[in-house]
Protein backbone atom coordinates (compact mmCIF):
# COMPACT_ATOMS: atom_id res chain seq x y z
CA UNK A 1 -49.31 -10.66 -29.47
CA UNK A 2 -48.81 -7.34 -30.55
CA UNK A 3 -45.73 -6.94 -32.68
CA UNK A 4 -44.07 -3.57 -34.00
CA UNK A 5 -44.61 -2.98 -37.65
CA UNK A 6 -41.64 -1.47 -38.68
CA UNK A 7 -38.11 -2.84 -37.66
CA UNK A 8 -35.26 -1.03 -35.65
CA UNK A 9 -33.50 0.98 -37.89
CA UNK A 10 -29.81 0.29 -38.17
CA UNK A 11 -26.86 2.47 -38.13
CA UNK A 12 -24.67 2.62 -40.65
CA UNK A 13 -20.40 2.23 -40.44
CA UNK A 14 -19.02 5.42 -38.91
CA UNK A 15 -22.57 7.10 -37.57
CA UNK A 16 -22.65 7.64 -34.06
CA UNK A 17 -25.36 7.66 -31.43
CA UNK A 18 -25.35 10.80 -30.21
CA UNK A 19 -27.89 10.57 -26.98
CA UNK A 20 -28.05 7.30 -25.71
CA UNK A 21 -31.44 7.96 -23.74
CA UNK A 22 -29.20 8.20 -20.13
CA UNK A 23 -28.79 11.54 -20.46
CA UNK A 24 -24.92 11.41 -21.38
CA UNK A 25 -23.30 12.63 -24.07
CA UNK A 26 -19.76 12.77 -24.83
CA UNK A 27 -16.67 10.42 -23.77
CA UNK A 28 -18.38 8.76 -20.84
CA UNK A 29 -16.00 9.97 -18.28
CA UNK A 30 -17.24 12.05 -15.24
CA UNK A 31 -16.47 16.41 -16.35
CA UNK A 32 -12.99 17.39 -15.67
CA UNK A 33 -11.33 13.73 -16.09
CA UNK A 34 -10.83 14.04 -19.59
CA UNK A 35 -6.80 14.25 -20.41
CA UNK A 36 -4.40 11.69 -20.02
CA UNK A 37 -2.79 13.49 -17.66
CA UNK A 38 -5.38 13.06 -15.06
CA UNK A 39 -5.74 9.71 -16.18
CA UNK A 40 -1.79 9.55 -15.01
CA UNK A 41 -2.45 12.03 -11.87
CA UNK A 42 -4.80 9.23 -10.84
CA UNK A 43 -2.75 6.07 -11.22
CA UNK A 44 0.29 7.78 -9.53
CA UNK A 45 -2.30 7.92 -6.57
CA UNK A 46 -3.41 4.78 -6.76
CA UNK A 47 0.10 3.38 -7.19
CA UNK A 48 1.55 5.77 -4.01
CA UNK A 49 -1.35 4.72 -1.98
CA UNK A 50 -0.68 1.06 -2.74
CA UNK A 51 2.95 1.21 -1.90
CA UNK A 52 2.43 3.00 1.16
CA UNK A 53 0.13 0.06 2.25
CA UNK A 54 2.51 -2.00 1.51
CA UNK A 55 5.31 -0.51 3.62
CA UNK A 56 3.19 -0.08 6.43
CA UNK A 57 2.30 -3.38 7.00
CA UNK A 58 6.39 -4.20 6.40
CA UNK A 59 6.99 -1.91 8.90
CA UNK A 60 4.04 -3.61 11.32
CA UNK A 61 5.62 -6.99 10.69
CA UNK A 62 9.09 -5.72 11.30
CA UNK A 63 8.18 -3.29 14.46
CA UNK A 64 6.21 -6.43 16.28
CA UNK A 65 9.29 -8.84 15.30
CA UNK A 66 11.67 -6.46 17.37
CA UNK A 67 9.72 -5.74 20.19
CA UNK A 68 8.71 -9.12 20.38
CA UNK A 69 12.86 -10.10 21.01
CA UNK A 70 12.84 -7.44 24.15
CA UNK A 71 12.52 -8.63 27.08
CA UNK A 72 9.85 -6.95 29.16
CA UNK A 73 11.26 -7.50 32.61
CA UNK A 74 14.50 -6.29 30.65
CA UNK A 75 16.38 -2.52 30.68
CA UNK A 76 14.63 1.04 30.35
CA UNK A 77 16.24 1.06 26.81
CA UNK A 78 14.78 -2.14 26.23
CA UNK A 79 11.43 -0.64 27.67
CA UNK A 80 11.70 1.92 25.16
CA UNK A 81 12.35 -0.29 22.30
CA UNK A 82 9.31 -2.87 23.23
CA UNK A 83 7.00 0.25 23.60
CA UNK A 84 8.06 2.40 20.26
CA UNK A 85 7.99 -1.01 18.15
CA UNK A 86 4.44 -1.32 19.81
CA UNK A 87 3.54 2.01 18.88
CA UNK A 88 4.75 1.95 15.35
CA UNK A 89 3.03 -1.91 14.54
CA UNK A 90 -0.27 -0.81 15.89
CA UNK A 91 -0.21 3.38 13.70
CA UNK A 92 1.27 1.37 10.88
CA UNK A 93 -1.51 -0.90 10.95
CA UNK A 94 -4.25 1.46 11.68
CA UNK A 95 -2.82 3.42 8.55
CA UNK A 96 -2.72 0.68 6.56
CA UNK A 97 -6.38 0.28 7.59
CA UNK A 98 -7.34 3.41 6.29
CA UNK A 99 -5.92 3.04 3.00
CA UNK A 100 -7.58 -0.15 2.68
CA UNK A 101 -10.39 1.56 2.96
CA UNK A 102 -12.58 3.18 -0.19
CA UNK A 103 -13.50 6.64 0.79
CA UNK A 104 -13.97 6.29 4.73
CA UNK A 105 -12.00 9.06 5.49
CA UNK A 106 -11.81 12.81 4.03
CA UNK A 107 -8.39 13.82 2.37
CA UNK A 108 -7.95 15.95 5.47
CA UNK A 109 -8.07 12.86 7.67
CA UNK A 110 -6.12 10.32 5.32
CA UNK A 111 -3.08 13.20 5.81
CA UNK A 112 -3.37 13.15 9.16
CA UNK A 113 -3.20 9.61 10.08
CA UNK A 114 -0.37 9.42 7.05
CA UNK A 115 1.40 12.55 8.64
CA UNK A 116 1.08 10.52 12.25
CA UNK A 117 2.69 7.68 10.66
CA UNK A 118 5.07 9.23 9.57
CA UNK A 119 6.13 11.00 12.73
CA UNK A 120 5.91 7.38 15.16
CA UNK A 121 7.93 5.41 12.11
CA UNK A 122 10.91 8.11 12.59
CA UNK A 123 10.92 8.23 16.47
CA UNK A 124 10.72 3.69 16.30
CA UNK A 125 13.39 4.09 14.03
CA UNK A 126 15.50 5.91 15.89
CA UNK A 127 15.30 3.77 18.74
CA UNK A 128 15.79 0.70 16.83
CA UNK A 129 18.99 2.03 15.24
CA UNK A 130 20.75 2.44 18.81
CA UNK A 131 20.21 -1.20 19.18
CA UNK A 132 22.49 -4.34 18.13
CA UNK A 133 20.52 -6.09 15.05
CA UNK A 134 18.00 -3.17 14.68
CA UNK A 135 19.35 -1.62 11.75
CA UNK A 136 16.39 -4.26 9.16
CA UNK A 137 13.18 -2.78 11.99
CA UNK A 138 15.15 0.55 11.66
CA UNK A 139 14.94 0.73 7.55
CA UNK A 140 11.26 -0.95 7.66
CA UNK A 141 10.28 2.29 9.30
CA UNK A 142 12.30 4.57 7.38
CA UNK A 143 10.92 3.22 4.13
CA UNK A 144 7.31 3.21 5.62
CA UNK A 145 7.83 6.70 6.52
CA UNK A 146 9.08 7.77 3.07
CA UNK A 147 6.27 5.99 1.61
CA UNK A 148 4.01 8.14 3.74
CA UNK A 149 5.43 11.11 2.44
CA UNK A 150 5.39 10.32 -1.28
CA UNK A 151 1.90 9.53 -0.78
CA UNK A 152 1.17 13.03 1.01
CA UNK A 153 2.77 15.09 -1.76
CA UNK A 154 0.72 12.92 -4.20
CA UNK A 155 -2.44 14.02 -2.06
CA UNK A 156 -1.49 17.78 -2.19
């Protein structure tokens, strides 16, 4: 076996590195993520996109619950109510999809599908509020659409 003659050499308390051999030098975060204030900037995103998740799929639960109770053969408001809640459940889950997902979509598409969201949750919940016992459906898609925009002004 062929064994080195001399031993590592060891560094002494306080001496740093300097090139690890990896080609990196410095703090070992990417260039440009160096104050705490990006460190904040990026859990307030990952916090807003998080909640918004969240109150998307509240507001999917909640939108199926209510359409579910109308009856199909029932009135054209009723109509209206079964299709919005429909509408909402299925863009609140798509959304909630997306967010889910790491780095699928551009910024320029997450907004979009957030700002569509957004829009659908305020129509549903305008229908729902015209409607006896719609007022929980009818703040599950208010709060899902304020979570939408918190989450856009954190993207801009």
């Amino acid at each position: 076996m062929n064994r080195p003659t001399t031993l590592p050499r060891v560094r002494k308390a306080g001496e740093t590195v300097g090139n690890n051999g990896f080609g990196a030098t410095g703090s070992g975060y990417p260039p440009g993520v160096t104050s705490m204030t990006t460190q904040q900037e990026l859990f307030q995103f990952l916090e807003d996109r998080f909640a918004c998740a969240q109150a998307c799929t509240e507001c999917a639960r909640a939108c199926a619950l209510r359409a579910s109770l109308m009856d199909p053969d029932g009135t054209e408001e009723q109509e209206l109510v079964r299709r919005k809640g429909i509408m909402c459940a299925e863009v609140c889950d798509a959304t909630c999809r997306v967010l889910a997902e790491q780095n699928r979509l551009d910024e320029d598409g997450i907004r979009v599908q957030l700002e569509w969201c957004r829009s659908v949750c305020l129509e549903c919940a305008q229908v729902f509020e015209r409607q006896p016992g719609g007022e929980e459906g009818a703040k599950a898609c208010r709060d899902c659409a304020q979570a939408c925009t918190d989450f856009i002004a954190t993207l801009a």
